[in-house]
N, C-alpha and C. Protein backbone atom coordinates (compact mmCIF):
# COMPACT_ATOMS: atom_id res chain seq x y z
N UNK A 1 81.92 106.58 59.62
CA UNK A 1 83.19 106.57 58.95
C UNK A 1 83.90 105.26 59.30
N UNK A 2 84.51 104.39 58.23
CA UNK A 2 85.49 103.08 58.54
C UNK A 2 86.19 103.51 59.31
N UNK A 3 87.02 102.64 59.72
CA UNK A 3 88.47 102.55 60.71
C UNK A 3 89.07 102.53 59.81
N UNK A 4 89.38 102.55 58.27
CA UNK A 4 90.55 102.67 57.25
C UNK A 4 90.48 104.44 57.32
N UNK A 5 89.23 105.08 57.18
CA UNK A 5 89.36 106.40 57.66
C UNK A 5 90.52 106.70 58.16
N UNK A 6 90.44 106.57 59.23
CA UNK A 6 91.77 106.74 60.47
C UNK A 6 92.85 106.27 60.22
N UNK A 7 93.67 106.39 58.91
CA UNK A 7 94.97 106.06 59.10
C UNK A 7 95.72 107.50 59.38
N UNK A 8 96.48 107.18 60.62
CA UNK A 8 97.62 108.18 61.36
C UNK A 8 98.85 107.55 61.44
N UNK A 9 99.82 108.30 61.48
CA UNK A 9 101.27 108.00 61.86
C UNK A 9 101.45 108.05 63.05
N UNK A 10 101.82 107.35 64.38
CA UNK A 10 101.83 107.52 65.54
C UNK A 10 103.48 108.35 65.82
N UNK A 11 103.48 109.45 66.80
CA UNK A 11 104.38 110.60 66.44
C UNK A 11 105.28 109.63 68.02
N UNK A 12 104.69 109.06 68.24
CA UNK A 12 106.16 108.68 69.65
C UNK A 12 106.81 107.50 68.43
N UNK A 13 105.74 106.35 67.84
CA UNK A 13 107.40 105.24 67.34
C UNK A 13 107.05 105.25 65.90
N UNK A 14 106.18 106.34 64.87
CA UNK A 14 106.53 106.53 63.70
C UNK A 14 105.57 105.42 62.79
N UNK A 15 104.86 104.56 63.45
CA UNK A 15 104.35 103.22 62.74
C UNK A 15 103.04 104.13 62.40
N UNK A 16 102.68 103.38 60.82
CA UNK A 16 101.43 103.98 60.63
C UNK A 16 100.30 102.97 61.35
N UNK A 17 99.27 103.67 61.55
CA UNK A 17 97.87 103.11 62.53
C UNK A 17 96.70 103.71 61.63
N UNK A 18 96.09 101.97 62.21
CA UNK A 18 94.47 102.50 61.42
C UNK A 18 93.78 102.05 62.42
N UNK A 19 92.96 102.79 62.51
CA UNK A 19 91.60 102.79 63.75
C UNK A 19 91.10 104.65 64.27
N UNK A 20 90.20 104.58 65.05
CA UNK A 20 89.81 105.60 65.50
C UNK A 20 91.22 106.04 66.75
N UNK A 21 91.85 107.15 66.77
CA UNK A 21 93.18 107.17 67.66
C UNK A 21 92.08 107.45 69.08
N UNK A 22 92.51 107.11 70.15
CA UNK A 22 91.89 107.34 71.39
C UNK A 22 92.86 108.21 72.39
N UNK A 23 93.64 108.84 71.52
CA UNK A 23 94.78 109.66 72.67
C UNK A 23 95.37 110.70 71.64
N UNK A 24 95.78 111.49 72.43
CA UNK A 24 96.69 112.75 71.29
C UNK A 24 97.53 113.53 72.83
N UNK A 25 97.93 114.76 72.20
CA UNK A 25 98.59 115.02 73.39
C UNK A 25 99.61 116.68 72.54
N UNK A 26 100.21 117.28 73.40
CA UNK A 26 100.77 118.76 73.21
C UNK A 26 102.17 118.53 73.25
N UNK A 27 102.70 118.82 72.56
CA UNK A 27 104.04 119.02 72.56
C UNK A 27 104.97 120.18 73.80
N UNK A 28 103.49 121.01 74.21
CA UNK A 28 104.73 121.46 75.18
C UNK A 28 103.50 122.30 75.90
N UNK A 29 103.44 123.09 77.07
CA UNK A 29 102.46 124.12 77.43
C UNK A 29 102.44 125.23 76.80
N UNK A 30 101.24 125.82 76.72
CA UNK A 30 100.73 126.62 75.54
C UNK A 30 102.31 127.61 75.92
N UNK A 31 102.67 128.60 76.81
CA UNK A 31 103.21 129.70 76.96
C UNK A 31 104.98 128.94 76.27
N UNK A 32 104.77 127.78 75.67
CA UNK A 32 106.07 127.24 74.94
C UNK A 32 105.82 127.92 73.57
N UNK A 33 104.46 127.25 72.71
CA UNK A 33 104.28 127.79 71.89
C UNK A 33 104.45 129.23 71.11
N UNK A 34 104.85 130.05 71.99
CA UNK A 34 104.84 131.48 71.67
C UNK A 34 106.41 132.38 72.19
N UNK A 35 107.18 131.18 72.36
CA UNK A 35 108.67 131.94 72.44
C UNK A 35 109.30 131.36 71.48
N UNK A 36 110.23 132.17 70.85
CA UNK A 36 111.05 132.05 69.91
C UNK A 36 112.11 131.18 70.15
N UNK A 37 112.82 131.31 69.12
CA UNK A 37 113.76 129.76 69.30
C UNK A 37 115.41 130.48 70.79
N UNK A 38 115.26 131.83 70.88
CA UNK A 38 116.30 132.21 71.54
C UNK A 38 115.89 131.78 72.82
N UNK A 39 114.49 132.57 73.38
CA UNK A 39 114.06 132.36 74.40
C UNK A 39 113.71 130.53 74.27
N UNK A 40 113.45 129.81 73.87
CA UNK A 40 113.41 128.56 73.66
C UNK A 40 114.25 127.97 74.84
N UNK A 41 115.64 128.64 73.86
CA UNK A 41 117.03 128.13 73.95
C UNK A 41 117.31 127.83 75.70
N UNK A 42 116.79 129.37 76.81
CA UNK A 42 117.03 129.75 77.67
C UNK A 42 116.21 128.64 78.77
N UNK A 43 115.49 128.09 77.65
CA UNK A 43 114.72 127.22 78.68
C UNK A 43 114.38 126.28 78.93
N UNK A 44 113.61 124.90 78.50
CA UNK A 44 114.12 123.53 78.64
C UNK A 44 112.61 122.75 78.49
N UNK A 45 112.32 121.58 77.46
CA UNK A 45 111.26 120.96 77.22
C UNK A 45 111.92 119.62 77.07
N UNK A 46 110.95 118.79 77.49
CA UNK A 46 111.59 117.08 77.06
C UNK A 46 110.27 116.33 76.91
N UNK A 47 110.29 115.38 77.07
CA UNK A 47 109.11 114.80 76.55
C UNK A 47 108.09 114.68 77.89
N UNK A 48 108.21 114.69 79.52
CA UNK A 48 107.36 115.01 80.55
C UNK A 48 107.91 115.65 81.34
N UNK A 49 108.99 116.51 80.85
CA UNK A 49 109.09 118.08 82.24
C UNK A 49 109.30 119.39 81.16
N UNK A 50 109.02 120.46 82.19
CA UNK A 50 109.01 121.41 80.46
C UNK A 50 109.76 122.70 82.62
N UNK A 51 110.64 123.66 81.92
CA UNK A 51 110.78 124.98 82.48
C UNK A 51 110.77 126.16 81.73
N UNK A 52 110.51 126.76 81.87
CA UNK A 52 110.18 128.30 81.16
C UNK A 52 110.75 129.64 81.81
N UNK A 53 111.58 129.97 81.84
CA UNK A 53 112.24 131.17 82.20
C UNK A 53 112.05 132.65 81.83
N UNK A 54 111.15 132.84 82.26
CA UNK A 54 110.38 134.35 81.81
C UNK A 54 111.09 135.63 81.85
N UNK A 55 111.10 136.38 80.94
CA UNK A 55 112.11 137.90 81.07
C UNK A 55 112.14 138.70 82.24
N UNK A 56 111.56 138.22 83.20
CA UNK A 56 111.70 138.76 84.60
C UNK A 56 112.82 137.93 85.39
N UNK A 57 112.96 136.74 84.73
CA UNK A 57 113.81 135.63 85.47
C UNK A 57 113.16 134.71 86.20
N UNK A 58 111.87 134.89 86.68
CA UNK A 58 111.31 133.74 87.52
C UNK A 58 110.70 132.35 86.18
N UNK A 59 110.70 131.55 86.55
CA UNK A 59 110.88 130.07 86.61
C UNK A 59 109.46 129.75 86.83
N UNK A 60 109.12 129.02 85.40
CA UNK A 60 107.62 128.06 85.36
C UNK A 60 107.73 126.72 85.23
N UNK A 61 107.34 126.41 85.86
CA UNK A 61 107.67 125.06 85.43
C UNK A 61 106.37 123.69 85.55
N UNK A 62 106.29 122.88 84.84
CA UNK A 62 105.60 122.14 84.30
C UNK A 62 105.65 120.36 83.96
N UNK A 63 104.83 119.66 84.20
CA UNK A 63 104.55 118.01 84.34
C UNK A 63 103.79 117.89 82.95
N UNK A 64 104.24 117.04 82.57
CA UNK A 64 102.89 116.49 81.57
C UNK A 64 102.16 115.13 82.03
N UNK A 65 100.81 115.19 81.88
CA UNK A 65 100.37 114.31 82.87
C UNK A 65 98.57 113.81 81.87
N UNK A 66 98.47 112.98 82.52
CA UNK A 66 96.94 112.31 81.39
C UNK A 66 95.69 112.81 81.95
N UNK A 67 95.16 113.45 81.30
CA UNK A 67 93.65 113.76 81.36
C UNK A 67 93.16 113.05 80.67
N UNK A 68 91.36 111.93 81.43
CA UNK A 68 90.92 111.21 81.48
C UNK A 68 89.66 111.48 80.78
N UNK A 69 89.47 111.02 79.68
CA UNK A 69 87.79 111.24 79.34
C UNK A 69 87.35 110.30 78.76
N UNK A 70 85.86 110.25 79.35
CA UNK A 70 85.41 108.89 79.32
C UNK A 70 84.51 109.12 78.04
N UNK A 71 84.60 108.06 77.11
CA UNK A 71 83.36 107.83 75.84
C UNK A 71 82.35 106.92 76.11
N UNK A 72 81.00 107.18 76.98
CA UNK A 72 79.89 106.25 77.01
C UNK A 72 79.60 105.20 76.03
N UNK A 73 79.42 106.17 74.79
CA UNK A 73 78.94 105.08 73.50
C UNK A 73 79.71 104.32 73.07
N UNK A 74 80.72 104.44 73.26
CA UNK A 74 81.71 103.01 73.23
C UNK A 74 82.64 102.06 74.42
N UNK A 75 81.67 103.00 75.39
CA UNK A 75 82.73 102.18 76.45
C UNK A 75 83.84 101.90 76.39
N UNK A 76 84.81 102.78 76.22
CA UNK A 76 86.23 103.87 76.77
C UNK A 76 86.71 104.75 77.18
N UNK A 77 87.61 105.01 76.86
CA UNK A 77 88.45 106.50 77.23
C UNK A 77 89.36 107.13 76.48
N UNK A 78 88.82 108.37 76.36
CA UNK A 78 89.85 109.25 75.23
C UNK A 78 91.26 109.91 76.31
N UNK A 79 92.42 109.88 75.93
CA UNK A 79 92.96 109.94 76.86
C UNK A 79 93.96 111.43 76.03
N UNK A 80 93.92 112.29 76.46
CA UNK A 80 94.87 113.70 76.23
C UNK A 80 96.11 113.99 77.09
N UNK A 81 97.18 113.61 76.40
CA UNK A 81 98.51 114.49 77.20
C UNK A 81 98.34 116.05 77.49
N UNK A 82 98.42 116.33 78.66
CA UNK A 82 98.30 117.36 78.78
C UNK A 82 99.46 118.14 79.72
N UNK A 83 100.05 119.07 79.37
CA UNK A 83 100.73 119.88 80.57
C UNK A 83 100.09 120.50 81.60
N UNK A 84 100.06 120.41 82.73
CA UNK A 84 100.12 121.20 83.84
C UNK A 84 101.16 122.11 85.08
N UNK A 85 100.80 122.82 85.14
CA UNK A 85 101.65 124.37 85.58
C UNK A 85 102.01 123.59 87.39
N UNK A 86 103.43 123.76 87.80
CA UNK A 86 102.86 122.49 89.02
C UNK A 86 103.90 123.74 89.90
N UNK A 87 104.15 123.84 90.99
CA UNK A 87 104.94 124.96 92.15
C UNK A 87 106.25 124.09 92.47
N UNK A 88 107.71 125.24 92.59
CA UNK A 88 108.94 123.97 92.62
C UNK A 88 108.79 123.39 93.54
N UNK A 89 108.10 123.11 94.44
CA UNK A 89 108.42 122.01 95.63
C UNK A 89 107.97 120.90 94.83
N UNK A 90 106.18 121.20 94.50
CA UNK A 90 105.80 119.89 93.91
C UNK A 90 106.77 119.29 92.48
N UNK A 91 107.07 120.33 91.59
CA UNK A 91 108.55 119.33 90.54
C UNK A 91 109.40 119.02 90.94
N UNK A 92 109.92 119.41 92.41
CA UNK A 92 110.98 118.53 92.94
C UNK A 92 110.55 117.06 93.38
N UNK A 93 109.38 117.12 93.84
CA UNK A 93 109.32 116.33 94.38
C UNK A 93 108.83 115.18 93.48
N UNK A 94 108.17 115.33 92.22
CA UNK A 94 107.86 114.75 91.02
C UNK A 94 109.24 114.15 89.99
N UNK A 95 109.91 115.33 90.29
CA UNK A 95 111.48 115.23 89.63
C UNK A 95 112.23 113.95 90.25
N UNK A 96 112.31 113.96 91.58
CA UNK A 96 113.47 113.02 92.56
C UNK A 96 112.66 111.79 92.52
N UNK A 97 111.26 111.60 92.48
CA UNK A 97 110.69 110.08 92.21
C UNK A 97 110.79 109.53 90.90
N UNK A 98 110.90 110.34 89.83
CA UNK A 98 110.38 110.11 88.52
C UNK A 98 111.11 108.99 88.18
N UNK A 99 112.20 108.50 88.31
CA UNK A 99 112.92 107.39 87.49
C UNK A 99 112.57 105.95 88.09
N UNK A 100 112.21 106.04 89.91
CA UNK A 100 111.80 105.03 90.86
C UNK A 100 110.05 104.63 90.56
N UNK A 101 110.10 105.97 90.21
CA UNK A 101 108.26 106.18 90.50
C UNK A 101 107.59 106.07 91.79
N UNK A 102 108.45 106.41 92.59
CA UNK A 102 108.34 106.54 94.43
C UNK A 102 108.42 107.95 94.72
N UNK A 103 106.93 108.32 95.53
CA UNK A 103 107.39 109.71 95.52
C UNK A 103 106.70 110.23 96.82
N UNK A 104 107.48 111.16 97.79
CA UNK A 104 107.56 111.80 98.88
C UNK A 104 106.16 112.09 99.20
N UNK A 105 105.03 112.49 98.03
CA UNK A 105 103.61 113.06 98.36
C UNK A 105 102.83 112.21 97.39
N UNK A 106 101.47 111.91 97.31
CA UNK A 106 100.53 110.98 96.29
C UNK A 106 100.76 112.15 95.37
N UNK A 107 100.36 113.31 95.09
CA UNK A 107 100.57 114.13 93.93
C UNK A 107 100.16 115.78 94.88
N UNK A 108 99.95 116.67 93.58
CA UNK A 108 99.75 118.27 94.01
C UNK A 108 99.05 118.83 93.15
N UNK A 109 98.97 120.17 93.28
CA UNK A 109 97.73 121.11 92.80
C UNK A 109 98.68 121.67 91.67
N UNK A 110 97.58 121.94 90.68
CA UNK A 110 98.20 122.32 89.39
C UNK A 110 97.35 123.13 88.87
N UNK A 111 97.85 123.97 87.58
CA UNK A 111 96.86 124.63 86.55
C UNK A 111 96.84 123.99 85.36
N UNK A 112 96.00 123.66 84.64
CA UNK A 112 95.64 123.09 83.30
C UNK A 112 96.67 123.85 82.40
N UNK A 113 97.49 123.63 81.75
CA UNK A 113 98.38 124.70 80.71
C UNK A 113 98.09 124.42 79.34
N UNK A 114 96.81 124.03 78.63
CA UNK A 114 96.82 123.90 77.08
C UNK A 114 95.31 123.85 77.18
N UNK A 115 94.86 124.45 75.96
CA UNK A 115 93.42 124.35 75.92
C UNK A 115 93.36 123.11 74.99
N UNK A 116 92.19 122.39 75.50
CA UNK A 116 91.82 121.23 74.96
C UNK A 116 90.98 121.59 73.85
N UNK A 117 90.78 120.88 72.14
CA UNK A 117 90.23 121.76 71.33
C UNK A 117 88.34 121.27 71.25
N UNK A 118 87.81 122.61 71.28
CA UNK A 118 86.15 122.13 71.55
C UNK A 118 85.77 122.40 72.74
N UNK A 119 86.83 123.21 73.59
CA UNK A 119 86.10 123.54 74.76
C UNK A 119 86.79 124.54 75.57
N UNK A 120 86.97 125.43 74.35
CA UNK A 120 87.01 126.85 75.08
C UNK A 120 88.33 126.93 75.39
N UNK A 121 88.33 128.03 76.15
CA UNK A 121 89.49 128.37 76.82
C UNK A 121 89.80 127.68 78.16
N UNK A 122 90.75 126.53 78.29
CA UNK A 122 90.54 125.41 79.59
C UNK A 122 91.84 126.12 79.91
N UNK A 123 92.93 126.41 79.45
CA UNK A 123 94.11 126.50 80.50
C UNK A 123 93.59 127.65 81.78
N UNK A 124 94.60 127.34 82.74
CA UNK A 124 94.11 128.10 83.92
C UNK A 124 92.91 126.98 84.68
N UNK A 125 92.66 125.85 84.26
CA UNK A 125 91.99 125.10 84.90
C UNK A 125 92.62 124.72 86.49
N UNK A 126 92.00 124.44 87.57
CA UNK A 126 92.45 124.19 88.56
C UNK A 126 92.56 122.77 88.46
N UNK A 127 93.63 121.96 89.30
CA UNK A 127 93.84 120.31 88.91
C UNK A 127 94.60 119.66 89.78
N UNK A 128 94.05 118.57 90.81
CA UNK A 128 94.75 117.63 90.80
C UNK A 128 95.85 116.87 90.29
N UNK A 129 97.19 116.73 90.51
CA UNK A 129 98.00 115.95 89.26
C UNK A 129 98.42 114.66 90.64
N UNK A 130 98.35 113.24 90.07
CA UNK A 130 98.41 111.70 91.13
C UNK A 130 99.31 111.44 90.24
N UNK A 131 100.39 111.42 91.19
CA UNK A 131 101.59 110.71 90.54
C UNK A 131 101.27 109.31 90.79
N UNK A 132 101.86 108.31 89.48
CA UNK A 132 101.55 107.41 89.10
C UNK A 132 103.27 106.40 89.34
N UNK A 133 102.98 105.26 89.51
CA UNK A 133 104.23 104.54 89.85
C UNK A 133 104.61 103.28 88.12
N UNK A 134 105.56 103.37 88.29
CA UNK A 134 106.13 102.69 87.23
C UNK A 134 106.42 103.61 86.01
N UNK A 135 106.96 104.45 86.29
CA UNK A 135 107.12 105.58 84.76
C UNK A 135 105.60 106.14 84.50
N UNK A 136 104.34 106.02 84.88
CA UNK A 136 103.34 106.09 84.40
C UNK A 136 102.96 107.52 84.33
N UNK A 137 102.42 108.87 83.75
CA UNK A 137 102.51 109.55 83.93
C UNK A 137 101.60 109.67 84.83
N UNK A 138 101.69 111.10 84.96
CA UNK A 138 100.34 111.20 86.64
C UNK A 138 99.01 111.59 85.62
N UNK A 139 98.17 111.46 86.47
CA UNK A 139 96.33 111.57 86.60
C UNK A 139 96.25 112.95 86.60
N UNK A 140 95.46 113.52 85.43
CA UNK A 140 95.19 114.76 85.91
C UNK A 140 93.45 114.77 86.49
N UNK A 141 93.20 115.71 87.04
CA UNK A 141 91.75 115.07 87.63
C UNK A 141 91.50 117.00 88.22
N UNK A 142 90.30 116.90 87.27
CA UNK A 142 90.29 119.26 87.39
C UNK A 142 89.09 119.01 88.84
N UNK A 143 89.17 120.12 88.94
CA UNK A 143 88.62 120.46 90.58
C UNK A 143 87.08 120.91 90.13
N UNK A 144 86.25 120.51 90.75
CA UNK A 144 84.66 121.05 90.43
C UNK A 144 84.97 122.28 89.72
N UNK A 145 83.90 122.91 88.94
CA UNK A 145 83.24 124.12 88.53
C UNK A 145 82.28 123.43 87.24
N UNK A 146 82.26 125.00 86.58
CA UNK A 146 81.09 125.35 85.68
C UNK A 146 81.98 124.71 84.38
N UNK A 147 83.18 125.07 84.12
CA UNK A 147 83.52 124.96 82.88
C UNK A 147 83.40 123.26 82.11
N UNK A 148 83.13 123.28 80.35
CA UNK A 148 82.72 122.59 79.96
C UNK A 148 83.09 121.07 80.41
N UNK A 149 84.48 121.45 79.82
CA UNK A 149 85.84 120.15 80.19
C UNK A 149 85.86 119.60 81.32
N UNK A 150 85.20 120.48 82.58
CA UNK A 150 85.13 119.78 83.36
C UNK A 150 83.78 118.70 83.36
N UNK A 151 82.90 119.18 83.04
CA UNK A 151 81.51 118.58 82.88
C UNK A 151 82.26 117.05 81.94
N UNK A 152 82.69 117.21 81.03
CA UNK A 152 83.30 116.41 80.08
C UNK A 152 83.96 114.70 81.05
N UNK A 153 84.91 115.34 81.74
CA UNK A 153 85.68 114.32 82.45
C UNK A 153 85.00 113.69 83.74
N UNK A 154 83.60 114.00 83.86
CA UNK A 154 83.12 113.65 84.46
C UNK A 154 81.79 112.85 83.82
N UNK A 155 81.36 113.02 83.01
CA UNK A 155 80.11 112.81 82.50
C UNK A 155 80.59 111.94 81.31
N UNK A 156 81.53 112.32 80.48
CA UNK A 156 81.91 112.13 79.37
C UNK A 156 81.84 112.89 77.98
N UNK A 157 82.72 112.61 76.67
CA UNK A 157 82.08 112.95 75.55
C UNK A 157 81.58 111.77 74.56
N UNK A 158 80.74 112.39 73.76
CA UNK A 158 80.72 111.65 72.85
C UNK A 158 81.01 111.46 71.70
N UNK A 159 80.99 110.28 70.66
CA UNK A 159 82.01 109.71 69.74
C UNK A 159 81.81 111.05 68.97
N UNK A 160 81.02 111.82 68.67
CA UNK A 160 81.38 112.83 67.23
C UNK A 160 82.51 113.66 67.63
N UNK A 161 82.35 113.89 69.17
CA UNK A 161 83.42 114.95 69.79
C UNK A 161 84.96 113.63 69.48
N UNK A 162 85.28 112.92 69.59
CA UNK A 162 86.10 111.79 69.30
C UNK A 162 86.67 111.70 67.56
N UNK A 163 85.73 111.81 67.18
CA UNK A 163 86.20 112.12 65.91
C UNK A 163 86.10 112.92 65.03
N UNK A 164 86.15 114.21 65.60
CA UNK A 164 86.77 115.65 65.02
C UNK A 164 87.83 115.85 65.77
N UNK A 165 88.14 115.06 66.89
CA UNK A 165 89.44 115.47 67.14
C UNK A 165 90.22 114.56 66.47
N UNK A 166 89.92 112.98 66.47
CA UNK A 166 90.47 112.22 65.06
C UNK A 166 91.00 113.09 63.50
N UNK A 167 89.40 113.47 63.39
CA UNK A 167 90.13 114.30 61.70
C UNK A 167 91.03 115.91 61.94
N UNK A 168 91.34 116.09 63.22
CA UNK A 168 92.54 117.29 63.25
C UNK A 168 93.96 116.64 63.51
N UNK A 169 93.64 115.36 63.81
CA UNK A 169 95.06 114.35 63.76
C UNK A 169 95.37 114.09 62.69
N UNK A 170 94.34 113.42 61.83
CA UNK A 170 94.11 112.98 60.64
C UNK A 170 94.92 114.49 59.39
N UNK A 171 94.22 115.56 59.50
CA UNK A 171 94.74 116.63 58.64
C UNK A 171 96.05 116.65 59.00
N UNK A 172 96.68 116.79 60.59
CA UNK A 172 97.97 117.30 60.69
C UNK A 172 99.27 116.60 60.29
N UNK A 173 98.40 115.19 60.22
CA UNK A 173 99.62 114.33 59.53
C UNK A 173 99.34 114.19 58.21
N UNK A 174 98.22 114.68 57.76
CA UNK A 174 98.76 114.34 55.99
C UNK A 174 99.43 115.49 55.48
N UNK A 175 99.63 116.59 56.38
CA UNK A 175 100.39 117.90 56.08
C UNK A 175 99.34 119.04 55.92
C-alpha cells in the first residue's frame, strides 16, 4: 500500500498527515469508556492523568504513559499511548514532579488499563511505568509472562500488524 494510503488527521494539532502513522493512543482507560456522562462528571480525565470515582467511593486513578513496540522490518517503533492503573502514593508522586519532570522515585508498578487491538485481552497487564524527565511521558515496560503483547514488546511486530492498526485509524477518521 502507498504512503498516500495513509492520509490521517492528527487528533493532538488537527494537520492532515500522509505516511504510515507509527503511534495512536486511548483517550482515557477502558473503565472511562463505560460511565456515563453523570458519573463522568464525578470524576476527572485530561490529557495524562485520568481519576475514577467508583459507586463505592474509592478512587482509581491513572498515568498515561508510552508503550514501546519495536517493528524489525523497518527498523522502528510503533509507539501506543496507553493508560496505566498506578496506587496514590505512586500519582502523587508522578503528580508533584510532573511540571519539573523531577521526581521523588525513577517510576512504579502499574496495571495495563486498555486492551491493545490484536492481542487479546491485555488490560490487567502487570507494568513497570519510568518516569521520564522533560514533560516526557513515562515508559511503560510489562513484566515477563505468557501473554501475546508481551512477547510483542519484546520481540516485536510486524509491518502487517502496523498496518491494520493504520487502517482502524484510517476508518475512524474518515467517519
Amino acid at each position: 500500500m502507498s504512503a498516500e494510503a495513509y492520509r490521517w488527521r492528527c487528533s493532538c494539532c488537527g494537520e492532515e498527515q500522509i505516511g504510515l502513522p507509527m503511534a495512536m493512543g486511548f483517550e482515557g482507560p477502558r473503565p472511562w469508556e463505560y460511565f456515563d456522562d453523570a458519573k463522568q462528571a464525578e470524576s476527572f480525565l485530561n490529557s495524562d492523568f485520568c481519576k475514577i470515582v467508583r459507586l463505592n467511593g474509592e478512587i482509581e486513578r491513572y498515568v498515561l504513559g508510552m508503550l514501546i513496540l519495536p517493528v524489525p522490518e523497518i527498523d522502528a517503533e510503533f509507539q501506543f499511548a496507553v493508560w496505566v492503573s498506578v496506587s496514590e502514593r505512586s500519582w502523587d508522586i508522578y503528580s508533584a514532579g510532573y511540571g519539573a519532570g523531577e521526581y521523588k522515585a525513577k517510576g512504579c508498578f502499574g496495571f495495563l488499563a486498555n486492551a491493545i487491538p490484536g492481542y487479546g485481552e491485555s488490560s490487567g497487564l502487570h507494568a513497570d511505568v519510568w518516569f521520564q524527565p522533560d514533560g516526557l511521558r513515562p515508559l511503560i515496560a510489562l513484566h515477563d509472562g505468557d501473554h501475546p503483547l508481551i512477547s510483542a514488546q519484546k520481540d516485536g511486530v510486524d509491518l502487517a500488524q502496523v498496518e491494520q492498526w493504520a487502517a482502524g485509524i484510517h476508518r475512524n477518521a474518515s467517519g
